[in-house]
PDB file of N, CA and C in Angstrom:
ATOM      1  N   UNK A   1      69.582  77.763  77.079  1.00  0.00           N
ATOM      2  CA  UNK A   1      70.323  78.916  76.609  1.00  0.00           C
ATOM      3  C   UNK A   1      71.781  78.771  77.038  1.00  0.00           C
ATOM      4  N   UNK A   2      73.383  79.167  76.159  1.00  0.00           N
ATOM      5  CA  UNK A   2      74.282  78.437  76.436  1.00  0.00           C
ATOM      6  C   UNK A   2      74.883  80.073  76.519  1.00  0.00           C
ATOM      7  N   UNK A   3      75.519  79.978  77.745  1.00  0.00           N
ATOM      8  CA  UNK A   3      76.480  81.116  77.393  1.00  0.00           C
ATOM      9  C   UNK A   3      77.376  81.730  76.512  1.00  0.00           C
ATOM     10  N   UNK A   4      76.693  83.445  76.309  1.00  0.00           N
ATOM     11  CA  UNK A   4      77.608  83.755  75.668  1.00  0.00           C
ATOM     12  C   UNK A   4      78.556  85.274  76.086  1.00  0.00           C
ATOM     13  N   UNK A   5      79.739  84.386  75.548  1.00  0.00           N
ATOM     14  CA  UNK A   5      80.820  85.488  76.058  1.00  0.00           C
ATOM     15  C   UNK A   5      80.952  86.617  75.261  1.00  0.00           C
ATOM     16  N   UNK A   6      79.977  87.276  74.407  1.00  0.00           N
ATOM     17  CA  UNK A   6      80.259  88.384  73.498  1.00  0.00           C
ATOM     18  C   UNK A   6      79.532  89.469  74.344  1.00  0.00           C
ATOM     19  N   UNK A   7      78.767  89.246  74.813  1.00  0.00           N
ATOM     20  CA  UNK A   7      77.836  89.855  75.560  1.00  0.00           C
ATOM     21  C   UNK A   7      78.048  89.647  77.084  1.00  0.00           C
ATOM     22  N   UNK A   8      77.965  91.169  77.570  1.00  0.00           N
ATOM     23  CA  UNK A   8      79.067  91.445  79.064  1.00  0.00           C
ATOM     24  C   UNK A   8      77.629  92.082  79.594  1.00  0.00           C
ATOM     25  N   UNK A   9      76.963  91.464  80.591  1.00  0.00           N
ATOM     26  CA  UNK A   9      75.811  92.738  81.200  1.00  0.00           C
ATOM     27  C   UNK A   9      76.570  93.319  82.660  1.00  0.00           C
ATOM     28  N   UNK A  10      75.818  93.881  82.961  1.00  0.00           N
ATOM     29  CA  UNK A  10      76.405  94.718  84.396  1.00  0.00           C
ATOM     30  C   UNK A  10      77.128  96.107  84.346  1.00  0.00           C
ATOM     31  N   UNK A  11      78.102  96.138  84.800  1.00  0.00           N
ATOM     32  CA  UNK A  11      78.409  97.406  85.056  1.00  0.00           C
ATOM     33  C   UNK A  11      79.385  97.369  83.475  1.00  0.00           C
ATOM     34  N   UNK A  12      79.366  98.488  83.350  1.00  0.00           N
ATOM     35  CA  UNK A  12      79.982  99.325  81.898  1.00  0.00           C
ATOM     36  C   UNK A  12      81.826  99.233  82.775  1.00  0.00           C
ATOM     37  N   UNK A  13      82.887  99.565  81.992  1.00  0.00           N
ATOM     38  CA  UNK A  13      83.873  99.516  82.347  1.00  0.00           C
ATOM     39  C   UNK A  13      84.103 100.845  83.076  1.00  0.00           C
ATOM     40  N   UNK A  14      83.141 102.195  82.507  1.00  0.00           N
ATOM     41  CA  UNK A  14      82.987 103.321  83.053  1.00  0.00           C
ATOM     42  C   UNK A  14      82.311 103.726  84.047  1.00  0.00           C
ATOM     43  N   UNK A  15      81.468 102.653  84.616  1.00  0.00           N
ATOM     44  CA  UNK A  15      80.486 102.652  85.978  1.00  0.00           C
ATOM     45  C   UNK A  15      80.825 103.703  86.937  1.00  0.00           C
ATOM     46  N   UNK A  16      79.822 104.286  87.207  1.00  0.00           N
ATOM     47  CA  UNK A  16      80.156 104.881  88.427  1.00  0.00           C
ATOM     48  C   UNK A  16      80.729 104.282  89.914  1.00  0.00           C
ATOM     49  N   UNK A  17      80.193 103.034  89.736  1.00  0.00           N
ATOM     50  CA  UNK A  17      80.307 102.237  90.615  1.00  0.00           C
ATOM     51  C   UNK A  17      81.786 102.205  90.920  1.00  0.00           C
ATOM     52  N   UNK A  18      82.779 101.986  89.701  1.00  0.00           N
ATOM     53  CA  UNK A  18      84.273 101.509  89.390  1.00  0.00           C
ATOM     54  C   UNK A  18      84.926 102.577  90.481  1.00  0.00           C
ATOM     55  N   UNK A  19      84.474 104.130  90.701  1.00  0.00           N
ATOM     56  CA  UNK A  19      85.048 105.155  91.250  1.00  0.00           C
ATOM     57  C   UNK A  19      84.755 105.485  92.716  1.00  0.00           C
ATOM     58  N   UNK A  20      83.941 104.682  93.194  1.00  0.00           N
ATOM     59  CA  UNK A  20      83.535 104.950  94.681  1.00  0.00           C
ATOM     60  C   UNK A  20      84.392 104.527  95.600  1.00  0.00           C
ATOM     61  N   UNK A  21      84.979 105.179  96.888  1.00  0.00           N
ATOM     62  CA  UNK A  21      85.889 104.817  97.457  1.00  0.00           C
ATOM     63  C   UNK A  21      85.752 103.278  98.488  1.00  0.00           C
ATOM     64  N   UNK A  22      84.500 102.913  98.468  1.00  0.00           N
ATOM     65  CA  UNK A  22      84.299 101.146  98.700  1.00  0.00           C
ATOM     66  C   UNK A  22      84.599 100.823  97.822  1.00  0.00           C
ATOM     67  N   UNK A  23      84.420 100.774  96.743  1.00  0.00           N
ATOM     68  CA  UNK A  23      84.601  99.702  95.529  1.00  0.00           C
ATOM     69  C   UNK A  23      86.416  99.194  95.594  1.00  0.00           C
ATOM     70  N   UNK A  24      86.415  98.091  95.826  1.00  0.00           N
ATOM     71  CA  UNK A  24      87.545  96.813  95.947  1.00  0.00           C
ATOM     72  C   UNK A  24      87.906  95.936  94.853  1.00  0.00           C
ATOM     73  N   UNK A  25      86.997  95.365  94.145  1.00  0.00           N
ATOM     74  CA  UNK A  25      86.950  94.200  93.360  1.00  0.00           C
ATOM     75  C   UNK A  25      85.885  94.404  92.022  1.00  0.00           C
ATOM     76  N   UNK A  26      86.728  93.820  90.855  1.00  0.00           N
ATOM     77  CA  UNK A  26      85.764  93.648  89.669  1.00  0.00           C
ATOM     78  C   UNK A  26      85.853  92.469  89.544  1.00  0.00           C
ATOM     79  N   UNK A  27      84.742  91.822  89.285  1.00  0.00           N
ATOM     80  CA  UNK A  27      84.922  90.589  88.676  1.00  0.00           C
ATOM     81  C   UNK A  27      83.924  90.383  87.094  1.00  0.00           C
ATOM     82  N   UNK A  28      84.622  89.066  86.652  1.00  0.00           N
ATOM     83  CA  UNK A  28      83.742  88.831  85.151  1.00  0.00           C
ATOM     84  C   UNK A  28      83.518  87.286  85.834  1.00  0.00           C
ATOM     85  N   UNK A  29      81.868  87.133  85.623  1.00  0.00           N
ATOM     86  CA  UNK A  29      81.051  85.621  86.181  1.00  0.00           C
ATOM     87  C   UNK A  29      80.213  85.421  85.190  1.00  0.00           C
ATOM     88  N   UNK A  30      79.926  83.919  84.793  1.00  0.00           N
ATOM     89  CA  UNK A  30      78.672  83.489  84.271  1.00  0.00           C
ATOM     90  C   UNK A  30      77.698  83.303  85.309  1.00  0.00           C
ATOM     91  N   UNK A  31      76.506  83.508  84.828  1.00  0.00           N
ATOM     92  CA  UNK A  31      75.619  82.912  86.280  1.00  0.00           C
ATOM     93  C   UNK A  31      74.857  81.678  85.256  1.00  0.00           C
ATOM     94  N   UNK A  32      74.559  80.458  86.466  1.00  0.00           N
ATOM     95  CA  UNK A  32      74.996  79.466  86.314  1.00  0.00           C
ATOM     96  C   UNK A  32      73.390  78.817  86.769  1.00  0.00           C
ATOM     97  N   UNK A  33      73.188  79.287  87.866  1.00  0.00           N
ATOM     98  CA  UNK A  33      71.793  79.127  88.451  1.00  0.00           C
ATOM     99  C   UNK A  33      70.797  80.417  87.975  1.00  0.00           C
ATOM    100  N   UNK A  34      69.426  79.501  88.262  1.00  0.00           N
ATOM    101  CA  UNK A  34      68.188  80.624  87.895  1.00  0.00           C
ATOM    102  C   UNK A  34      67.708  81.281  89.144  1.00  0.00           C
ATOM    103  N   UNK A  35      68.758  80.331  90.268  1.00  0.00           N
ATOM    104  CA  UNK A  35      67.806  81.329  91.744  1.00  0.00           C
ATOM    105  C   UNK A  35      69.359  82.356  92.199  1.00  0.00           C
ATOM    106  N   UNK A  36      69.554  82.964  91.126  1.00  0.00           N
ATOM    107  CA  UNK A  36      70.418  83.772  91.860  1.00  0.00           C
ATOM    108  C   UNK A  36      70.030  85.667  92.048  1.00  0.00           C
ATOM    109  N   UNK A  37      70.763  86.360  92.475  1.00  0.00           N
ATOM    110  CA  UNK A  37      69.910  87.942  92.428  1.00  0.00           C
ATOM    111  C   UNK A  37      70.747  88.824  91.342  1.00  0.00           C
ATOM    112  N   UNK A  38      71.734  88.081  91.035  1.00  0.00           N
ATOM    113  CA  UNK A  38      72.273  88.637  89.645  1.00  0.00           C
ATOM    114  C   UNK A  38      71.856  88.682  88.672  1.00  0.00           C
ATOM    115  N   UNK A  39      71.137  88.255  87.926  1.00  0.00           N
ATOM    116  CA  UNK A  39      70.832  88.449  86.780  1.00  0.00           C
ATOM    117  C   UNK A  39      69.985  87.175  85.957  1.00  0.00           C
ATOM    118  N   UNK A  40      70.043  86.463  84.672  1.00  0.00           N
ATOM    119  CA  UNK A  40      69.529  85.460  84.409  1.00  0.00           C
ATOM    120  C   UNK A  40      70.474  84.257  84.057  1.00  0.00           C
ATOM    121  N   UNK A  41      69.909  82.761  84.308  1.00  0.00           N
ATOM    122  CA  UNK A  41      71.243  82.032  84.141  1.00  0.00           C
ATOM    123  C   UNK A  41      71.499  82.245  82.311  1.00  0.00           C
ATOM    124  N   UNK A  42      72.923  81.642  82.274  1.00  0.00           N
ATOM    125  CA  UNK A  42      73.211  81.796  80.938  1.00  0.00           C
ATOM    126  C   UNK A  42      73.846  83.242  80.793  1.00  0.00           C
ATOM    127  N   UNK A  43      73.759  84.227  81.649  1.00  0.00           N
ATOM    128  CA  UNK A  43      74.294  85.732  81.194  1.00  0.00           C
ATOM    129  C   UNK A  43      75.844  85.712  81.419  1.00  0.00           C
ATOM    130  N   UNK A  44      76.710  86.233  81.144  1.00  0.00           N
ATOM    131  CA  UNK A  44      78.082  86.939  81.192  1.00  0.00           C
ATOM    132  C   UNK A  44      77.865  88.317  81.701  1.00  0.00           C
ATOM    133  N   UNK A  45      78.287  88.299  83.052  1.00  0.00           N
ATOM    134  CA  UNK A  45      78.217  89.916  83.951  1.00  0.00           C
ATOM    135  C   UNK A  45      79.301  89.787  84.241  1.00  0.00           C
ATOM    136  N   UNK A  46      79.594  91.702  84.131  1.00  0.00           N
ATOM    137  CA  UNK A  46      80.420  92.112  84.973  1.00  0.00           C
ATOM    138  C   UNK A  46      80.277  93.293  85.892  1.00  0.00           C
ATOM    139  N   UNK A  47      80.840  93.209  87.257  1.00  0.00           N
ATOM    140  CA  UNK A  47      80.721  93.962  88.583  1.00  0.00           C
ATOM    141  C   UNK A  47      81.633  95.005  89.489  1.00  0.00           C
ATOM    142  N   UNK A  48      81.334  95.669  89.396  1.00  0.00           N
ATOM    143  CA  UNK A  48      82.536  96.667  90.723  1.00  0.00           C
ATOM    144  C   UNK A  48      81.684  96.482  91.845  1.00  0.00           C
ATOM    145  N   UNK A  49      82.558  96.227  92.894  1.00  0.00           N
ATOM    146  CA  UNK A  49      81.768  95.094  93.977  1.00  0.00           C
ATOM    147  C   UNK A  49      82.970  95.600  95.247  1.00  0.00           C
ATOM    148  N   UNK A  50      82.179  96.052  96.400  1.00  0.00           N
ATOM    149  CA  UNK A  50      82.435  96.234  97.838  1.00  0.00           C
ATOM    150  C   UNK A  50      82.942  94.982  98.505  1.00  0.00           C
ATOM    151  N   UNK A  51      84.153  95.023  99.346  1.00  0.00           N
ATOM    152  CA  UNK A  51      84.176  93.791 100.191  1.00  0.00           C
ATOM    153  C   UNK A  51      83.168  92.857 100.458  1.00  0.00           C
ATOM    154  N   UNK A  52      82.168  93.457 100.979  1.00  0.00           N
ATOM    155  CA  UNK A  52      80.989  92.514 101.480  1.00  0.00           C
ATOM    156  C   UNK A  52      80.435  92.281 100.596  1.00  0.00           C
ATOM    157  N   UNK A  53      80.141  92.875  99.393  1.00  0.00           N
ATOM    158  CA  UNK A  53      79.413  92.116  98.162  1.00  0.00           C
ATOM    159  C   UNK A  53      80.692  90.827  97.735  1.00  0.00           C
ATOM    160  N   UNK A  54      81.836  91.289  97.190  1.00  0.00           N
ATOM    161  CA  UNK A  54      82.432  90.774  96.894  1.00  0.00           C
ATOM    162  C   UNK A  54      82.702  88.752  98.153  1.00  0.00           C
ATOM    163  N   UNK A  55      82.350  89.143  98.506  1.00  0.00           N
ATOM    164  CA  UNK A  55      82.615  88.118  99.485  1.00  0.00           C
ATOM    165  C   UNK A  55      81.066  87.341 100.051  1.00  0.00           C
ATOM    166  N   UNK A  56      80.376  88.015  99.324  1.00  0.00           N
ATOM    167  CA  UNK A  56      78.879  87.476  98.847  1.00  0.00           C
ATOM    168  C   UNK A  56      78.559  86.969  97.490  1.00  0.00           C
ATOM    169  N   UNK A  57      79.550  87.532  96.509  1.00  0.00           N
ATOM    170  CA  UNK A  57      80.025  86.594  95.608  1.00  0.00           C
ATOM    171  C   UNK A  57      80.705  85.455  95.306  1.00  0.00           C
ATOM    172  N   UNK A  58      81.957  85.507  96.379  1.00  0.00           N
ATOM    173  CA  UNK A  58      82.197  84.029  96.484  1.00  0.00           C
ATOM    174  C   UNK A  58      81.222  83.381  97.406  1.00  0.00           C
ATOM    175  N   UNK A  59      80.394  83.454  98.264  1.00  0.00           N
ATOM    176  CA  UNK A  59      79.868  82.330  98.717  1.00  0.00           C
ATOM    177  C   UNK A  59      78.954  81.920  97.612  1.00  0.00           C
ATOM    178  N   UNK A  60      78.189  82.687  96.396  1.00  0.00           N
ATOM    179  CA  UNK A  60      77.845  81.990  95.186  1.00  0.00           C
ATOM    180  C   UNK A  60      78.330  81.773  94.146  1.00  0.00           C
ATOM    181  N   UNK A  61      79.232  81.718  94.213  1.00  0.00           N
ATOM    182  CA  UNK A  61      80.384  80.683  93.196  1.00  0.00           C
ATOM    183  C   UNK A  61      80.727  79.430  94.168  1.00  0.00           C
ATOM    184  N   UNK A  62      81.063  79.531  95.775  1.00  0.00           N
ATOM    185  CA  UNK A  62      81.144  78.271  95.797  1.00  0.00           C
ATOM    186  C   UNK A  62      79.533  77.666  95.990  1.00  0.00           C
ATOM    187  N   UNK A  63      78.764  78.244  95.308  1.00  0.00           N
ATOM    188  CA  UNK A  63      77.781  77.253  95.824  1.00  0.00           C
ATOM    189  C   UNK A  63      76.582  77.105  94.636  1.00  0.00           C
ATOM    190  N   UNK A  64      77.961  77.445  93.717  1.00  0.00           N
ATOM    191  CA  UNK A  64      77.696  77.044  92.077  1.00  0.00           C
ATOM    192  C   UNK A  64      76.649  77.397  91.755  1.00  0.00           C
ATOM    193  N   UNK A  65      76.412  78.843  92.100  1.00  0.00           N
ATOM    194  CA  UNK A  65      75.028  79.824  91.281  1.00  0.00           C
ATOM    195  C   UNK A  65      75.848  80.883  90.460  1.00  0.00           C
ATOM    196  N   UNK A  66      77.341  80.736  90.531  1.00  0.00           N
ATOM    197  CA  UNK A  66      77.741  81.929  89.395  1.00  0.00           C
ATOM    198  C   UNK A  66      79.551  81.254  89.652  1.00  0.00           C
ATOM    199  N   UNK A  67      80.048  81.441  88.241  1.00  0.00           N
ATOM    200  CA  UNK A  67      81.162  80.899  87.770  1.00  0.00           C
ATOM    201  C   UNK A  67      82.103  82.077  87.610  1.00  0.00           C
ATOM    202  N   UNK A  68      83.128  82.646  88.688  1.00  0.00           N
ATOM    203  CA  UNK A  68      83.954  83.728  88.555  1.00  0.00           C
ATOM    204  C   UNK A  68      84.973  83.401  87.881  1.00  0.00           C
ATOM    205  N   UNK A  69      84.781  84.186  86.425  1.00  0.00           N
ATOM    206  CA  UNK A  69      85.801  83.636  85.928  1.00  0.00           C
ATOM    207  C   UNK A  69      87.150  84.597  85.231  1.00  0.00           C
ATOM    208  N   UNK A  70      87.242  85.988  86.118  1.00  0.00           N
ATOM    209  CA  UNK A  70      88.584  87.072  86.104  1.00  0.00           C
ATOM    210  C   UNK A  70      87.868  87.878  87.578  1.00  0.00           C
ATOM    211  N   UNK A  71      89.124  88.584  88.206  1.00  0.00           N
ATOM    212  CA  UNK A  71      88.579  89.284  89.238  1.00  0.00           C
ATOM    213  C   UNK A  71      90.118  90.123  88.948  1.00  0.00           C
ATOM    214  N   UNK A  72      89.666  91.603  89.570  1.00  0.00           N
ATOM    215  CA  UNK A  72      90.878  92.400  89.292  1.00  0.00           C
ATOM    216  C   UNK A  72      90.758  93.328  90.904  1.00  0.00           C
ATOM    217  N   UNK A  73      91.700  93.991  91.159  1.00  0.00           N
ATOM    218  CA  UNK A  73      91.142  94.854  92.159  1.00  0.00           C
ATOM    219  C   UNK A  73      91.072  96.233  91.660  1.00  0.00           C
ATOM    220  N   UNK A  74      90.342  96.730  92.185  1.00  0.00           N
ATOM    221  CA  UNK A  74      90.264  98.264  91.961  1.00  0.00           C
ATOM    222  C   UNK A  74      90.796  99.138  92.965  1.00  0.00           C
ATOM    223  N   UNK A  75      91.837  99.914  92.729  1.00  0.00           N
ATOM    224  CA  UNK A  75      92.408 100.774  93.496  1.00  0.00           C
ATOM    225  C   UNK A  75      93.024 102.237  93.114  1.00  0.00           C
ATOM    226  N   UNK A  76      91.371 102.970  93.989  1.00  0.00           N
ATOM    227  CA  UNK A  76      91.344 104.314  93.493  1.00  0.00           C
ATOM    228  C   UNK A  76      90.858 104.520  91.971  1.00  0.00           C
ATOM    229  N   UNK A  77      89.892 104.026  91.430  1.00  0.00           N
ATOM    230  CA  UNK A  77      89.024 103.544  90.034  1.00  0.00           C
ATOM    231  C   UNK A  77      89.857 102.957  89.446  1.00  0.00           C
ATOM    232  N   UNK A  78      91.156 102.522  89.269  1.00  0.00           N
ATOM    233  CA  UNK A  78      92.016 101.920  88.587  1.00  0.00           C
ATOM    234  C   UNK A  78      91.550 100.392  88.708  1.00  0.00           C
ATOM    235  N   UNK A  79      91.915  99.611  87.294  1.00  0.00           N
ATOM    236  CA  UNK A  79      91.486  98.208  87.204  1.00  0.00           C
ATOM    237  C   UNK A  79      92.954  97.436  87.423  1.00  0.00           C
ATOM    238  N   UNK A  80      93.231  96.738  88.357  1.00  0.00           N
ATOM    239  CA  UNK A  80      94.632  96.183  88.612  1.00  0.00           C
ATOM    240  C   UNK A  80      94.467  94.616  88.099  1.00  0.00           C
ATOM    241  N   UNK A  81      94.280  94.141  86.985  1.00  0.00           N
ATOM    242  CA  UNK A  81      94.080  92.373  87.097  1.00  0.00           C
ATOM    243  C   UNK A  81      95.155  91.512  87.831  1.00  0.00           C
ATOM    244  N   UNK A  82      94.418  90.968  88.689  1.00  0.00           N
ATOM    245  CA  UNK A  82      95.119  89.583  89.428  1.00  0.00           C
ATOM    246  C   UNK A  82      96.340  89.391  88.228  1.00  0.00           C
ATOM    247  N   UNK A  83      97.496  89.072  89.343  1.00  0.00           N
ATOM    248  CA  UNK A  83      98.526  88.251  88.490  1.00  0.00           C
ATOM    249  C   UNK A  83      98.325  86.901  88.144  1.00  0.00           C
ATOM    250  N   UNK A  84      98.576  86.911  86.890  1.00  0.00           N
ATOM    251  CA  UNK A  84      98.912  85.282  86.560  1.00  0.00           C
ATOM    252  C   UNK A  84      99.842  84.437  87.060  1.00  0.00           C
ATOM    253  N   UNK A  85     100.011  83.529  87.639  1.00  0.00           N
ATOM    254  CA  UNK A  85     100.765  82.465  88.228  1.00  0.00           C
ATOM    255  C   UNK A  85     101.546  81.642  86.959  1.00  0.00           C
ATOM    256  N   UNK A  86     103.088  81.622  87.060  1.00  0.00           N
ATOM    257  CA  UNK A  86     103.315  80.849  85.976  1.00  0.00           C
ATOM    258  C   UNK A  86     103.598  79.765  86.647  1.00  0.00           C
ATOM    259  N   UNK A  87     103.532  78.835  85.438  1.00  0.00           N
ATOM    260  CA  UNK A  87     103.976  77.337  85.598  1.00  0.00           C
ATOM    261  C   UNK A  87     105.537  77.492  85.636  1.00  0.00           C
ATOM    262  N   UNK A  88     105.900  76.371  86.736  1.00  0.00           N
ATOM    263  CA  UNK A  88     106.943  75.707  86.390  1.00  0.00           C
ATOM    264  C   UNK A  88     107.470  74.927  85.386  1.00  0.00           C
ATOM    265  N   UNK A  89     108.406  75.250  84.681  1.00  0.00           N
ATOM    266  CA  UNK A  89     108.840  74.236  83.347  1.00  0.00           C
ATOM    267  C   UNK A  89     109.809  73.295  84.038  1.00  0.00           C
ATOM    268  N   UNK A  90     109.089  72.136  83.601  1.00  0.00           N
ATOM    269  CA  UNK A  90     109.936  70.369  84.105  1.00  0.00           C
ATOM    270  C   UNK A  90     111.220  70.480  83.028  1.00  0.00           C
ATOM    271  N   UNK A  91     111.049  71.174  82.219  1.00  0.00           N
ATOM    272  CA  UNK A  91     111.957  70.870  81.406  1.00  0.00           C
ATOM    273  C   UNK A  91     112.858  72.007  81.090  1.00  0.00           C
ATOM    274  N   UNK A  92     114.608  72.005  81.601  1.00  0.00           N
ATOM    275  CA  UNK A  92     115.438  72.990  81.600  1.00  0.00           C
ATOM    276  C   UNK A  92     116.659  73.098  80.529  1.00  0.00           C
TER     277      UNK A  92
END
């Protein structure tokens, strides 16, 4: 089964979750492995996620059971997305 990105499971953008005064971090992940507690491999989830979850998420991304692939912070239910980093242009 190959991932697909049309289809978002997890929390709704309206979650209750998004408004709780822990909630820190959203992220959007594929999960990647079948032994993970997220969900099934092959899915596209997304999460409003507590420090300690959140930081239980990266230890399974680095340990390639789920592929984080946007994280934003949440502050005060607001969705803040990570800044983009620009490139340097070699050429002036």
């Amino acid at each position: 089964m190959g991932i697909n990105s049309e289809i978002i499971h997890g929390h709704d953008l309206l979650a209750v979750e998004r408004f709780k005064d822990a909630t820190h971090h959203m992220i959007i992940f594929d999960i990647l492995s079948r032994n993970t507690p997220y969900g099934e491999k092959g899915q596209r989830m997304r999460l409003f996620l507590t420090e300690y979850e959140y930081s239980q998420a990266q230890t399974a991304h680095k340990q390639r059971e789920i592929k984080i692939l946007r994280h934003a912070s949440i502050i005060e239910g607001h969705i803040v997305p990570d800044k983009k980093h620009k490139r340097r242009n070699a050429r002036k």
